[in-house]
C-alpha atoms as a PDB file:
ATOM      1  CA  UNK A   1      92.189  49.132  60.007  1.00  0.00           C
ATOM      2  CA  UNK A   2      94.356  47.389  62.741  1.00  0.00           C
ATOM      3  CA  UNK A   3      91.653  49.106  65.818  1.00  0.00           C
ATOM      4  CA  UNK A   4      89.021  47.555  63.294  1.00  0.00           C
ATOM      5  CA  UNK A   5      90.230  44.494  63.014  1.00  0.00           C
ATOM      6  CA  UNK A   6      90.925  44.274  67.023  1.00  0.00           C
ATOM      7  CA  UNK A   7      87.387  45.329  67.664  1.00  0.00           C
ATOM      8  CA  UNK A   8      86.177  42.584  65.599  1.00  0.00           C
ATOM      9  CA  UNK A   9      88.227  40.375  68.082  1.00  0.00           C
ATOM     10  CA  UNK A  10      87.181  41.347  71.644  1.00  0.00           C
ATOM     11  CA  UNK A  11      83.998  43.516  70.585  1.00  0.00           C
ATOM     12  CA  UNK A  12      85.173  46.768  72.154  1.00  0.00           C
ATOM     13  CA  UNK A  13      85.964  49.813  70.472  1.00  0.00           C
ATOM     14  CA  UNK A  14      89.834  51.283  71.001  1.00  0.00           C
ATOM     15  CA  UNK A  15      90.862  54.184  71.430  1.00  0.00           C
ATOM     16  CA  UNK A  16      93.573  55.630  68.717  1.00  0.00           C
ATOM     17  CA  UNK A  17      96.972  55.473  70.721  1.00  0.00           C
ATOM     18  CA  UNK A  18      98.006  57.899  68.458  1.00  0.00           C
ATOM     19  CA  UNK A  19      95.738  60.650  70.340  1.00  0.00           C
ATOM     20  CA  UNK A  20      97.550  60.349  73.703  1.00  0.00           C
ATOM     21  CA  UNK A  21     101.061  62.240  71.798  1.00  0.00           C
ATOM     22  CA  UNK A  22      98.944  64.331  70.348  1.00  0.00           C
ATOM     23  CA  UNK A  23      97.041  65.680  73.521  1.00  0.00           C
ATOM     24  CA  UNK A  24     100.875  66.075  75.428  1.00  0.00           C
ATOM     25  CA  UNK A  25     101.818  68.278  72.196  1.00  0.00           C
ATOM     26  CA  UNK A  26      98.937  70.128  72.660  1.00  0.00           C
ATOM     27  CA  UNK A  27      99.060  71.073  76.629  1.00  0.00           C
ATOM     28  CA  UNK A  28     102.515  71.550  75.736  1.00  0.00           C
ATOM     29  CA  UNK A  29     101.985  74.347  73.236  1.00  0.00           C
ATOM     30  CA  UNK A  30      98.876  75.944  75.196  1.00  0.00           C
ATOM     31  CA  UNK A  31     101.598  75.870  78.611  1.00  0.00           C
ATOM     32  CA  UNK A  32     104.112  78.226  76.366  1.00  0.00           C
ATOM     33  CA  UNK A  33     101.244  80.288  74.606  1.00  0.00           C
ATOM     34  CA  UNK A  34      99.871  81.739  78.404  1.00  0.00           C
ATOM     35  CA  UNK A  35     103.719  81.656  79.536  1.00  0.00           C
ATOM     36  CA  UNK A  36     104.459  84.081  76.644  1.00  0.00           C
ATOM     37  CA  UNK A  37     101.513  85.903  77.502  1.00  0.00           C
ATOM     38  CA  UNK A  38     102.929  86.572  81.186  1.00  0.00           C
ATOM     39  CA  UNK A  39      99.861  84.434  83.053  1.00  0.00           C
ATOM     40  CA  UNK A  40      98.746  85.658  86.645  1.00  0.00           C
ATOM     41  CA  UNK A  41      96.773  84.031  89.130  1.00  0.00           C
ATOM     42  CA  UNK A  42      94.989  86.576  91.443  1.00  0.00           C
ATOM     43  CA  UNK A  43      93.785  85.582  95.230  1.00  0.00           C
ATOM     44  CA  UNK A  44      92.718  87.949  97.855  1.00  0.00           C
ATOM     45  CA  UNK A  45      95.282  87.626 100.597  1.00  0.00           C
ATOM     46  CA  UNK A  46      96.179  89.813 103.943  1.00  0.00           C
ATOM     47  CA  UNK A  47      99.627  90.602 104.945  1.00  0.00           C
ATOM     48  CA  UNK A  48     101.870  93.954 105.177  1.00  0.00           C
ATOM     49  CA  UNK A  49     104.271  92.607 101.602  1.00  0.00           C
ATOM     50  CA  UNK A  50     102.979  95.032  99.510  1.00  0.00           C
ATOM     51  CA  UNK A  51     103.868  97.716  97.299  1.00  0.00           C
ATOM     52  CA  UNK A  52     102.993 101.007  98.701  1.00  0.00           C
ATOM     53  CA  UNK A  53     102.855 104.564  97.469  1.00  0.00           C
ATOM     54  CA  UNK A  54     103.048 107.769  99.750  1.00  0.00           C
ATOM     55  CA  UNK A  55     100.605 110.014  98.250  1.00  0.00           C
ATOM     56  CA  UNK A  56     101.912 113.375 100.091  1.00  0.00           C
ATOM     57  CA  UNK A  57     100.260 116.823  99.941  1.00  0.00           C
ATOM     58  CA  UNK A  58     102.489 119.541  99.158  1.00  0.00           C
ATOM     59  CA  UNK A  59      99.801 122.468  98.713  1.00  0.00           C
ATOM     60  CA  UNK A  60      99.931 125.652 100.308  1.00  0.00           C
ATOM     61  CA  UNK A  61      97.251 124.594 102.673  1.00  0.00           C
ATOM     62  CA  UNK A  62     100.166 122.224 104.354  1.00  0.00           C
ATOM     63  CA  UNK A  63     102.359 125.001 105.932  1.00  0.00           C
ATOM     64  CA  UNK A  64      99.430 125.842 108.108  1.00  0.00           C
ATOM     65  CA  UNK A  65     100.835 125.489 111.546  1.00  0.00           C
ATOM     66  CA  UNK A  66      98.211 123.846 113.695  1.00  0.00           C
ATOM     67  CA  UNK A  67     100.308 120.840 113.697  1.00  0.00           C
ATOM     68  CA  UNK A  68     103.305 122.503 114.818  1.00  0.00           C
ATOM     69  CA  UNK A  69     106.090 123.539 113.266  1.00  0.00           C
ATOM     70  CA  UNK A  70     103.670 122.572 110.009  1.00  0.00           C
ATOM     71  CA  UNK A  71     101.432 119.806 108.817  1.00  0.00           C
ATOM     72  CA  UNK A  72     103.762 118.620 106.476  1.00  0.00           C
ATOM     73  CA  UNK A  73     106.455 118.422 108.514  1.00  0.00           C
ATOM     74  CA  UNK A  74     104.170 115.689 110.722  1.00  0.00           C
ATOM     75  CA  UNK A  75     103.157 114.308 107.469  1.00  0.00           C
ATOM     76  CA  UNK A  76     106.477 113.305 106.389  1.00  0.00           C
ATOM     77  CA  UNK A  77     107.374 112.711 109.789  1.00  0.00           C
ATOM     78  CA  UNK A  78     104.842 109.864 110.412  1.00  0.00           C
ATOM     79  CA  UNK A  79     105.470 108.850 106.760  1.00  0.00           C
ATOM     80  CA  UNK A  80     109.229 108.468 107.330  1.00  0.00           C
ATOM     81  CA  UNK A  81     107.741 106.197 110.787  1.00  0.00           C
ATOM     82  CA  UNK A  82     105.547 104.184 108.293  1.00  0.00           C
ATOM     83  CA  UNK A  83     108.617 103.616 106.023  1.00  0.00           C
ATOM     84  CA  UNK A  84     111.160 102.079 108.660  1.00  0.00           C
ATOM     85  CA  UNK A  85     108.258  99.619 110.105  1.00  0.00           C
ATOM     86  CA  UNK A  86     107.653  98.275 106.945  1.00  0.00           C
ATOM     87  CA  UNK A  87     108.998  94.768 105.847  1.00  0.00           C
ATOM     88  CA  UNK A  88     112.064  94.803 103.608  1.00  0.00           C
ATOM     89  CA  UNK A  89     110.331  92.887 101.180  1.00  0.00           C
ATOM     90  CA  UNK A  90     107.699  95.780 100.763  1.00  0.00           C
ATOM     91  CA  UNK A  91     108.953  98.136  98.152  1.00  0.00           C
ATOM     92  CA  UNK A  92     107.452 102.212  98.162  1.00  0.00           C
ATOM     93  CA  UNK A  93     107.609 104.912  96.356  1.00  0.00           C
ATOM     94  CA  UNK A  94     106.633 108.925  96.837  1.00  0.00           C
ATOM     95  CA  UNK A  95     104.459 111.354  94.836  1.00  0.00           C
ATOM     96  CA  UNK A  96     103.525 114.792  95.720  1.00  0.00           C
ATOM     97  CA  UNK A  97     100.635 116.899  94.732  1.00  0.00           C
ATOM     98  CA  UNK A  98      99.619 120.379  95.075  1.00  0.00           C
ATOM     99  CA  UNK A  99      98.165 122.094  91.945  1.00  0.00           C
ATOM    100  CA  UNK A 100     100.389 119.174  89.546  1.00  0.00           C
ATOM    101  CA  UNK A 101     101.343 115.691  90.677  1.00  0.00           C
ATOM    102  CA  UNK A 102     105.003 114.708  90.682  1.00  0.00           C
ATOM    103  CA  UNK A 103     106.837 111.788  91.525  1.00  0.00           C
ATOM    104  CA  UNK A 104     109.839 111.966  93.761  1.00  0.00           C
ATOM    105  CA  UNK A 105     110.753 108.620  93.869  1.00  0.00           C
ATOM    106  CA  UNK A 106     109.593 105.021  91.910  1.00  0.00           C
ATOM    107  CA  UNK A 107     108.632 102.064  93.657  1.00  0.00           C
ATOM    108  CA  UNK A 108     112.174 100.496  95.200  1.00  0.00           C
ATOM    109  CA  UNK A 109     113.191  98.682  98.578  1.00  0.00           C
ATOM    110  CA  UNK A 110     115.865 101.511  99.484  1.00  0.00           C
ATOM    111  CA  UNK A 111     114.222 102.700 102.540  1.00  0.00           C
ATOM    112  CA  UNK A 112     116.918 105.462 102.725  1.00  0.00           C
ATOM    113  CA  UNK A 113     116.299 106.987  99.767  1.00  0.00           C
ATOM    114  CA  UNK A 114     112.877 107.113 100.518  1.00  0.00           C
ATOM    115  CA  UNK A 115     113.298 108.818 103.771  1.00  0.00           C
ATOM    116  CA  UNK A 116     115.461 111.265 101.615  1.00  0.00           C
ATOM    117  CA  UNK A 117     113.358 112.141  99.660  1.00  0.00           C
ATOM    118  CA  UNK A 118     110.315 112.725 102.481  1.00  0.00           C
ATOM    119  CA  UNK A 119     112.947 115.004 104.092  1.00  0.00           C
ATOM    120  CA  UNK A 120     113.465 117.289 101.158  1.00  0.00           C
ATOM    121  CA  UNK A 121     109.565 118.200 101.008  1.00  0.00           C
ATOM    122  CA  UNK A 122     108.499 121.596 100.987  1.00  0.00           C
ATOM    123  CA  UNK A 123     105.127 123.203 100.939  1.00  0.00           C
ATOM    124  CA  UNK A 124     104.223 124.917  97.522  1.00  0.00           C
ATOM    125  CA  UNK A 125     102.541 128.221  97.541  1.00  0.00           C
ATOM    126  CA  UNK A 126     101.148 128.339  94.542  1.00  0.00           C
ATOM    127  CA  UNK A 127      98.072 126.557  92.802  1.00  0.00           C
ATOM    128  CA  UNK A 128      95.608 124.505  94.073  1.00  0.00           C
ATOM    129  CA  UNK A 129      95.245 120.527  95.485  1.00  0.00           C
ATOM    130  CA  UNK A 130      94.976 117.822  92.682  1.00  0.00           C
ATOM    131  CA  UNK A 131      93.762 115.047  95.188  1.00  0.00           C
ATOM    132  CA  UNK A 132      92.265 113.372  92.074  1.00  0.00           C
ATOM    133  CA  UNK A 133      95.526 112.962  90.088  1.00  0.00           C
ATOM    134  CA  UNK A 134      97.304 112.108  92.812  1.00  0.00           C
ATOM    135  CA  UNK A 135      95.179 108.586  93.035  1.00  0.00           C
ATOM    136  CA  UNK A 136      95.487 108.598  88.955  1.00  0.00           C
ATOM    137  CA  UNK A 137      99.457 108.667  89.560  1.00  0.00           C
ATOM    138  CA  UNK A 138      99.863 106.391  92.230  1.00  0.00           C
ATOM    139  CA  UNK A 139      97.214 103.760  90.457  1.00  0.00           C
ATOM    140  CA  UNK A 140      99.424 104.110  87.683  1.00  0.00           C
ATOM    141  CA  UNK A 141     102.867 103.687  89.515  1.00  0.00           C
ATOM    142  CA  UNK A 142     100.941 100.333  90.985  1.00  0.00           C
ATOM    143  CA  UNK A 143      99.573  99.105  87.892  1.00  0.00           C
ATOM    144  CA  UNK A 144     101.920  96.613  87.378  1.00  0.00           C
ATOM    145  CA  UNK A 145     103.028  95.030  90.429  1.00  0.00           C
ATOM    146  CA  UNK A 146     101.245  91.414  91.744  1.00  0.00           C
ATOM    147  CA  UNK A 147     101.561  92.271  95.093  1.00  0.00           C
ATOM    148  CA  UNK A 148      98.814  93.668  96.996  1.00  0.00           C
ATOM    149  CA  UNK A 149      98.684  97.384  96.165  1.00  0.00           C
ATOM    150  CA  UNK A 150      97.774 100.749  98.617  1.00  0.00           C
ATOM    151  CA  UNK A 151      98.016 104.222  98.468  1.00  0.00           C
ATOM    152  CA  UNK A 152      98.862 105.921 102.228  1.00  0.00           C
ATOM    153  CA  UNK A 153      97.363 109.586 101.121  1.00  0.00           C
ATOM    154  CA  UNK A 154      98.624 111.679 103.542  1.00  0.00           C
ATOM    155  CA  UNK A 155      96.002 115.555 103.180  1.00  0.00           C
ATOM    156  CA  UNK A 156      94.312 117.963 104.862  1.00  0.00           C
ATOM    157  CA  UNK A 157      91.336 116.826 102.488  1.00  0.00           C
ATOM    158  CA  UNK A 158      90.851 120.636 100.831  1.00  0.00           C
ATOM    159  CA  UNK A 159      90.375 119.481  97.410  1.00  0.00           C
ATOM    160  CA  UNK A 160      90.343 122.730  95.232  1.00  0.00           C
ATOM    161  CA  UNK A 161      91.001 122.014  91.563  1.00  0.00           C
ATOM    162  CA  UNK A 162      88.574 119.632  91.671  1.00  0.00           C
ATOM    163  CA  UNK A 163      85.693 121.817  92.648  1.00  0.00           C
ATOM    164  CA  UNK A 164      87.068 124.826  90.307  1.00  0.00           C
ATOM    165  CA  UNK A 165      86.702 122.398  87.331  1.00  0.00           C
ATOM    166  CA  UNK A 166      83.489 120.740  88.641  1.00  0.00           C
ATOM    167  CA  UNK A 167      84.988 117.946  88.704  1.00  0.00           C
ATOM    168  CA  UNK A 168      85.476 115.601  91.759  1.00  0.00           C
ATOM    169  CA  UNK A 169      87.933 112.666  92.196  1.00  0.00           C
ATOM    170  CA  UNK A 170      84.868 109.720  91.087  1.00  0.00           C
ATOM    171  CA  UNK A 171      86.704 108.878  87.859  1.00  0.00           C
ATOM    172  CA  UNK A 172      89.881 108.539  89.774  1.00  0.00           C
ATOM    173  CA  UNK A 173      88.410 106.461  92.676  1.00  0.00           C
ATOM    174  CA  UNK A 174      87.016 104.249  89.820  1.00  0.00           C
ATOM    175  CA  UNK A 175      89.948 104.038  88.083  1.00  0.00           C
ATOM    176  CA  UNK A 176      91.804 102.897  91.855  1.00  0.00           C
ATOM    177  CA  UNK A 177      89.007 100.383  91.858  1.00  0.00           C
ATOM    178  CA  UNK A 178      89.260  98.934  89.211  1.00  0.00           C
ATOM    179  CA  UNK A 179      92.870  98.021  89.198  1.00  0.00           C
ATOM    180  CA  UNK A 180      92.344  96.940  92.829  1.00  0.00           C
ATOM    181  CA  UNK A 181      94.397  99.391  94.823  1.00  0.00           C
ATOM    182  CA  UNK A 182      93.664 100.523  98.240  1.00  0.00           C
ATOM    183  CA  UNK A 183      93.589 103.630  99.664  1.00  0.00           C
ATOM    184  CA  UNK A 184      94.684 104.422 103.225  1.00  0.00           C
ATOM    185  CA  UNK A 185      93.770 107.616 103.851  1.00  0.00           C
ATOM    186  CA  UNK A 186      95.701 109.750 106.867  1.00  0.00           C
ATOM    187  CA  UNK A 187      94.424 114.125 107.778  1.00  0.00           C
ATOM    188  CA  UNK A 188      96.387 115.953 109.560  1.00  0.00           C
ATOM    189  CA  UNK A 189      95.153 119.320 110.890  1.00  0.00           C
ATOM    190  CA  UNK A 190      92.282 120.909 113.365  1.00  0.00           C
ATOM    191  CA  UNK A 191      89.584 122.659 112.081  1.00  0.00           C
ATOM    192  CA  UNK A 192      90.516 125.530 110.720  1.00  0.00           C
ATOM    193  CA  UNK A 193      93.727 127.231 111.008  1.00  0.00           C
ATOM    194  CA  UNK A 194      96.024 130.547 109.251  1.00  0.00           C
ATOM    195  CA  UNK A 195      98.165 129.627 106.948  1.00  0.00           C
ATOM    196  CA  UNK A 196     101.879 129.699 107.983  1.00  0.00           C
ATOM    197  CA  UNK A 197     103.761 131.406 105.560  1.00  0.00           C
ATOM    198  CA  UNK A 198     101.260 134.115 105.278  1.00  0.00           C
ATOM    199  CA  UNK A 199     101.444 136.854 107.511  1.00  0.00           C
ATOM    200  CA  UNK A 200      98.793 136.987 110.721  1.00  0.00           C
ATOM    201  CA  UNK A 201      97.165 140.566 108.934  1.00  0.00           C
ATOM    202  CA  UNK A 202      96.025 138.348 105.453  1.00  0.00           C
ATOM    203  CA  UNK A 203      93.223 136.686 107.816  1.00  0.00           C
ATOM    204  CA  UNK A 204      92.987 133.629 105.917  1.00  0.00           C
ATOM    205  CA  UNK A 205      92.974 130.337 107.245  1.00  0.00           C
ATOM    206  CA  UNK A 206      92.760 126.641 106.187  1.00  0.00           C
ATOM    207  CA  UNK A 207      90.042 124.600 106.551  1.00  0.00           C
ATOM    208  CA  UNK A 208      90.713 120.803 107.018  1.00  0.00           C
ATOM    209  CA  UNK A 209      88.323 118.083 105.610  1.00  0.00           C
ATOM    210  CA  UNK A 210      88.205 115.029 107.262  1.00  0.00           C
ATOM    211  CA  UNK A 211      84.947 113.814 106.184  1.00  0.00           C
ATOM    212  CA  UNK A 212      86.150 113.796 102.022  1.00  0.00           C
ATOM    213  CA  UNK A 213      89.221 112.043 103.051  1.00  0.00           C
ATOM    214  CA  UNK A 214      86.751 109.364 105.346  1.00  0.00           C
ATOM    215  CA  UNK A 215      84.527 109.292 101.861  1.00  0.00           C
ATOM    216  CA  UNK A 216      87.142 108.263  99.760  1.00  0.00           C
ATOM    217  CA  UNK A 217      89.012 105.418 101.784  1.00  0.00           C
ATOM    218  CA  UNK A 218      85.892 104.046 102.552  1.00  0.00           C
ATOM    219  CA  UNK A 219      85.116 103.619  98.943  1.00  0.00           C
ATOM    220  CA  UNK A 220      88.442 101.682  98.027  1.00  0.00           C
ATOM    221  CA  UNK A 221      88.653  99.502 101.098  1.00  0.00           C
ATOM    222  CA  UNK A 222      91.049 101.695 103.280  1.00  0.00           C
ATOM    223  CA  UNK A 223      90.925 102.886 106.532  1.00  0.00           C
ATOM    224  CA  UNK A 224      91.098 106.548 107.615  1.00  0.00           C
ATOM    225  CA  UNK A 225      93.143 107.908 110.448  1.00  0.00           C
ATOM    226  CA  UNK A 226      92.998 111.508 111.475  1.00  0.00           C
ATOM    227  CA  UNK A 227      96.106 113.461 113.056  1.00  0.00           C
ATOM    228  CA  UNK A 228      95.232 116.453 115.316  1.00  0.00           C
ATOM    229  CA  UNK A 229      98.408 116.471 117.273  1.00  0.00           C
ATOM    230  CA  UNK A 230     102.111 116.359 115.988  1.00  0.00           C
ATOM    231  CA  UNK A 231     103.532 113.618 117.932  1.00  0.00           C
ATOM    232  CA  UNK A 232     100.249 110.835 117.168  1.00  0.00           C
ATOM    233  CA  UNK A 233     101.472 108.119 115.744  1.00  0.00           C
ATOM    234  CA  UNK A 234     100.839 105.585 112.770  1.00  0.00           C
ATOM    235  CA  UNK A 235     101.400 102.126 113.387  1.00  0.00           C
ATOM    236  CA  UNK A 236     102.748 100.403 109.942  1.00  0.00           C
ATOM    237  CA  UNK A 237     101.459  96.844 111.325  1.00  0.00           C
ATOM    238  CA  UNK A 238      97.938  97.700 112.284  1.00  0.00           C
ATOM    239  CA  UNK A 239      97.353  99.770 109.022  1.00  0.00           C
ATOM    240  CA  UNK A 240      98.627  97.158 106.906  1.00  0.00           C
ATOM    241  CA  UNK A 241      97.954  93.730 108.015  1.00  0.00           C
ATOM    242  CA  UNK A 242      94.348  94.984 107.877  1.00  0.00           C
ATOM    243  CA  UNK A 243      94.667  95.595 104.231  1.00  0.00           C
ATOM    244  CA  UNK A 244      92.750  92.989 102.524  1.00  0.00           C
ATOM    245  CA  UNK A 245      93.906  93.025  98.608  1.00  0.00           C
ATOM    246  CA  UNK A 246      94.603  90.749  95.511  1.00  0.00           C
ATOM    247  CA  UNK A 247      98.057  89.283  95.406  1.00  0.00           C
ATOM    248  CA  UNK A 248      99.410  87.964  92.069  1.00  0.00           C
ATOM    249  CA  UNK A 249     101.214  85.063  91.271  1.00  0.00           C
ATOM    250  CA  UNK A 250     103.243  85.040  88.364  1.00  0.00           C
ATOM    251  CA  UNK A 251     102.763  82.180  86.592  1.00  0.00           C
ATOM    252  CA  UNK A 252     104.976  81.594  83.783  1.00  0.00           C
ATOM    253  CA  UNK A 253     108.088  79.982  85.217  1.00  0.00           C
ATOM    254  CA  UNK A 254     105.595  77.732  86.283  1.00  0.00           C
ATOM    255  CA  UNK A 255     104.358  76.986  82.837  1.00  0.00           C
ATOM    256  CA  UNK A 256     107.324  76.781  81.319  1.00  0.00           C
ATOM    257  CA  UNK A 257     108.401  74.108  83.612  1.00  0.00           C
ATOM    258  CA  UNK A 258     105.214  71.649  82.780  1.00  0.00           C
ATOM    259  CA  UNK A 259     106.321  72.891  78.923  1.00  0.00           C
ATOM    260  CA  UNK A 260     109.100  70.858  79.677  1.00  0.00           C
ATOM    261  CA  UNK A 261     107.884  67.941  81.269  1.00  0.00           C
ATOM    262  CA  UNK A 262     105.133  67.931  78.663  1.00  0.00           C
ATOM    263  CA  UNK A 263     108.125  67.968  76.329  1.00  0.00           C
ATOM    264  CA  UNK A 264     109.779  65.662  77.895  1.00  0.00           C
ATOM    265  CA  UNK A 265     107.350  62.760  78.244  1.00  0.00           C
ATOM    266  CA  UNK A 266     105.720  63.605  74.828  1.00  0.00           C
ATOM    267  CA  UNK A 267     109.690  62.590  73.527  1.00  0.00           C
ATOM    268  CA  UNK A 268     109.734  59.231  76.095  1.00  0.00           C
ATOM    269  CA  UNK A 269     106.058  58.357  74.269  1.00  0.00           C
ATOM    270  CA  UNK A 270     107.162  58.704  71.069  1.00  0.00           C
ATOM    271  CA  UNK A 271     110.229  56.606  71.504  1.00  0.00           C
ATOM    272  CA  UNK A 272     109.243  53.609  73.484  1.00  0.00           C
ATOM    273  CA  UNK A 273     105.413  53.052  73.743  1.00  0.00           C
ATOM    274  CA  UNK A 274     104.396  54.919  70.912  1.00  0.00           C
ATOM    275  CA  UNK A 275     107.265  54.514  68.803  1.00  0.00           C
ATOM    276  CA  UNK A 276     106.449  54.203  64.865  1.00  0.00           C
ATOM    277  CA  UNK A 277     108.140  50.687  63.124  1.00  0.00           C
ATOM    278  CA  UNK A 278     109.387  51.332  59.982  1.00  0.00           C
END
């Protein structure tokens, strides 16, 4: 009635005061509501802060000795070079594969026990090469962080379970994909070479792959690097700052701080400007 009556006054129609409280309470209760519901902005950004998994393979085909004294001692070798150029703020972690996938250490910023754990690798003789859940494992390991996120798969690119099932690693590429991790992909070996633990009269040798391993980091926006000596090296800086990702930014201690200014203000309205007389 009093807006009415005011109207009537100065012909213009106001606006109900009353509505200005009411839209603070509400921004104020939609800020805590997307707090609560832990709120992330995501941006493509390029930098080497990132969390980083060492996808290493541990399958028989590793002891082959073309890389001497094995590929996966130049595998963990470059690896442990990758982990001591990285930034401190980068945290990594370690799985294996061979016929399973394991992980030998989570995502943490202790580069030492990192390069522990590299050290204590050994080849497995048994079973085949699960390239396929090693990118399942590591997307998992990755799934949370809201930093950019890349696999460094470190093979010889003889995926075996995969074509014994009939099954290749496209579900697990998608799966990479679609929780935006990148895969940098690094083979080691020549051609074709025995196998080292087997003696010279067995005849059998292993066959490296470069062109799967070229296939599949070109499909999740890696790069692909190929080791056919033991003493190449891997530059952390040029591999990473390359790396193009999405970088999250947490958002809820920023909500909860306009929460309180929301709060705040909606309390100053209330009791000076707004304030109800008895």
């Amino acid at each position: 009635a009093n807006f009415e009556t005011l109207r009537r006054i100065d012909g213009k129609r106001k606006v109900g005061l009353g509505l200005i409280p009411l839209t603070t309470r509400i921004l104020t209760i939609s800020a805590l509501i997307f707090a609560l519901s832990g709120a992330t902005l995501w941006y493509e950004g390029t930098g080497i802060k990132a969390d980083i998994v060492l996808a290493i393979d541990t399958s028989a085909s590793m002891a082959t000795q073309d890389l001497p004294p094995s590929r996966l001692v130049t595998a963990t070798r470059r690896a442990e070079d990758l982990v001591r150029q990285l930034d401190t703020e980068s945290r990594m972690g370690i799985i294996t594969f061979s016929s399973a996938t394991l992980l030998r250490e989570g995502l943490t910023y202790e580069k030492d026990l990192v390069i522990q754990s590299l050290r204590a690798l050994e080849p497995q003789r048994t079973g085949g090469t699960d390239i396929a859940g090693a990118i399942t494992t590591s997307t998992t390991l990755l799934s949370t962080s809201n930093r950019t996120r890349i696999v460094v798969l470190m093979s010889d690119g003889s995926e075996t379970l995969g074509a014994f099932s009939g099954e290749g690693p496209g579900q697990a590429i998608d799966y990479a994909n679609e929780n935006n991790v990148i895969i940098h992909t690094v083979g080691l070996g020549n051609s074709s070479a025995p196998v080292g633990y087997l003696p010279s009269y067995y005849n059998l040798t292993s066959t490296a792959n470069p062109s799967f391993l070229r296939e599949l980091s070109n499909r999740t926006g890696g790069t692909h690097t190929w080791l056919t000596t033991p003493d190449q090296e891997l530059n952390a800086q040029s591999l990473l700052s390359s790396t193009k990702g999405l970088i999250g930014l947490n958002l809820t201690p920023w909500l909860i701080l306009l929460s309180i200014i929301l709060t705040m203000l909606e309390w100053s309205l209330s009791n000076t400007r707004f304030k109800r007389l008895p």
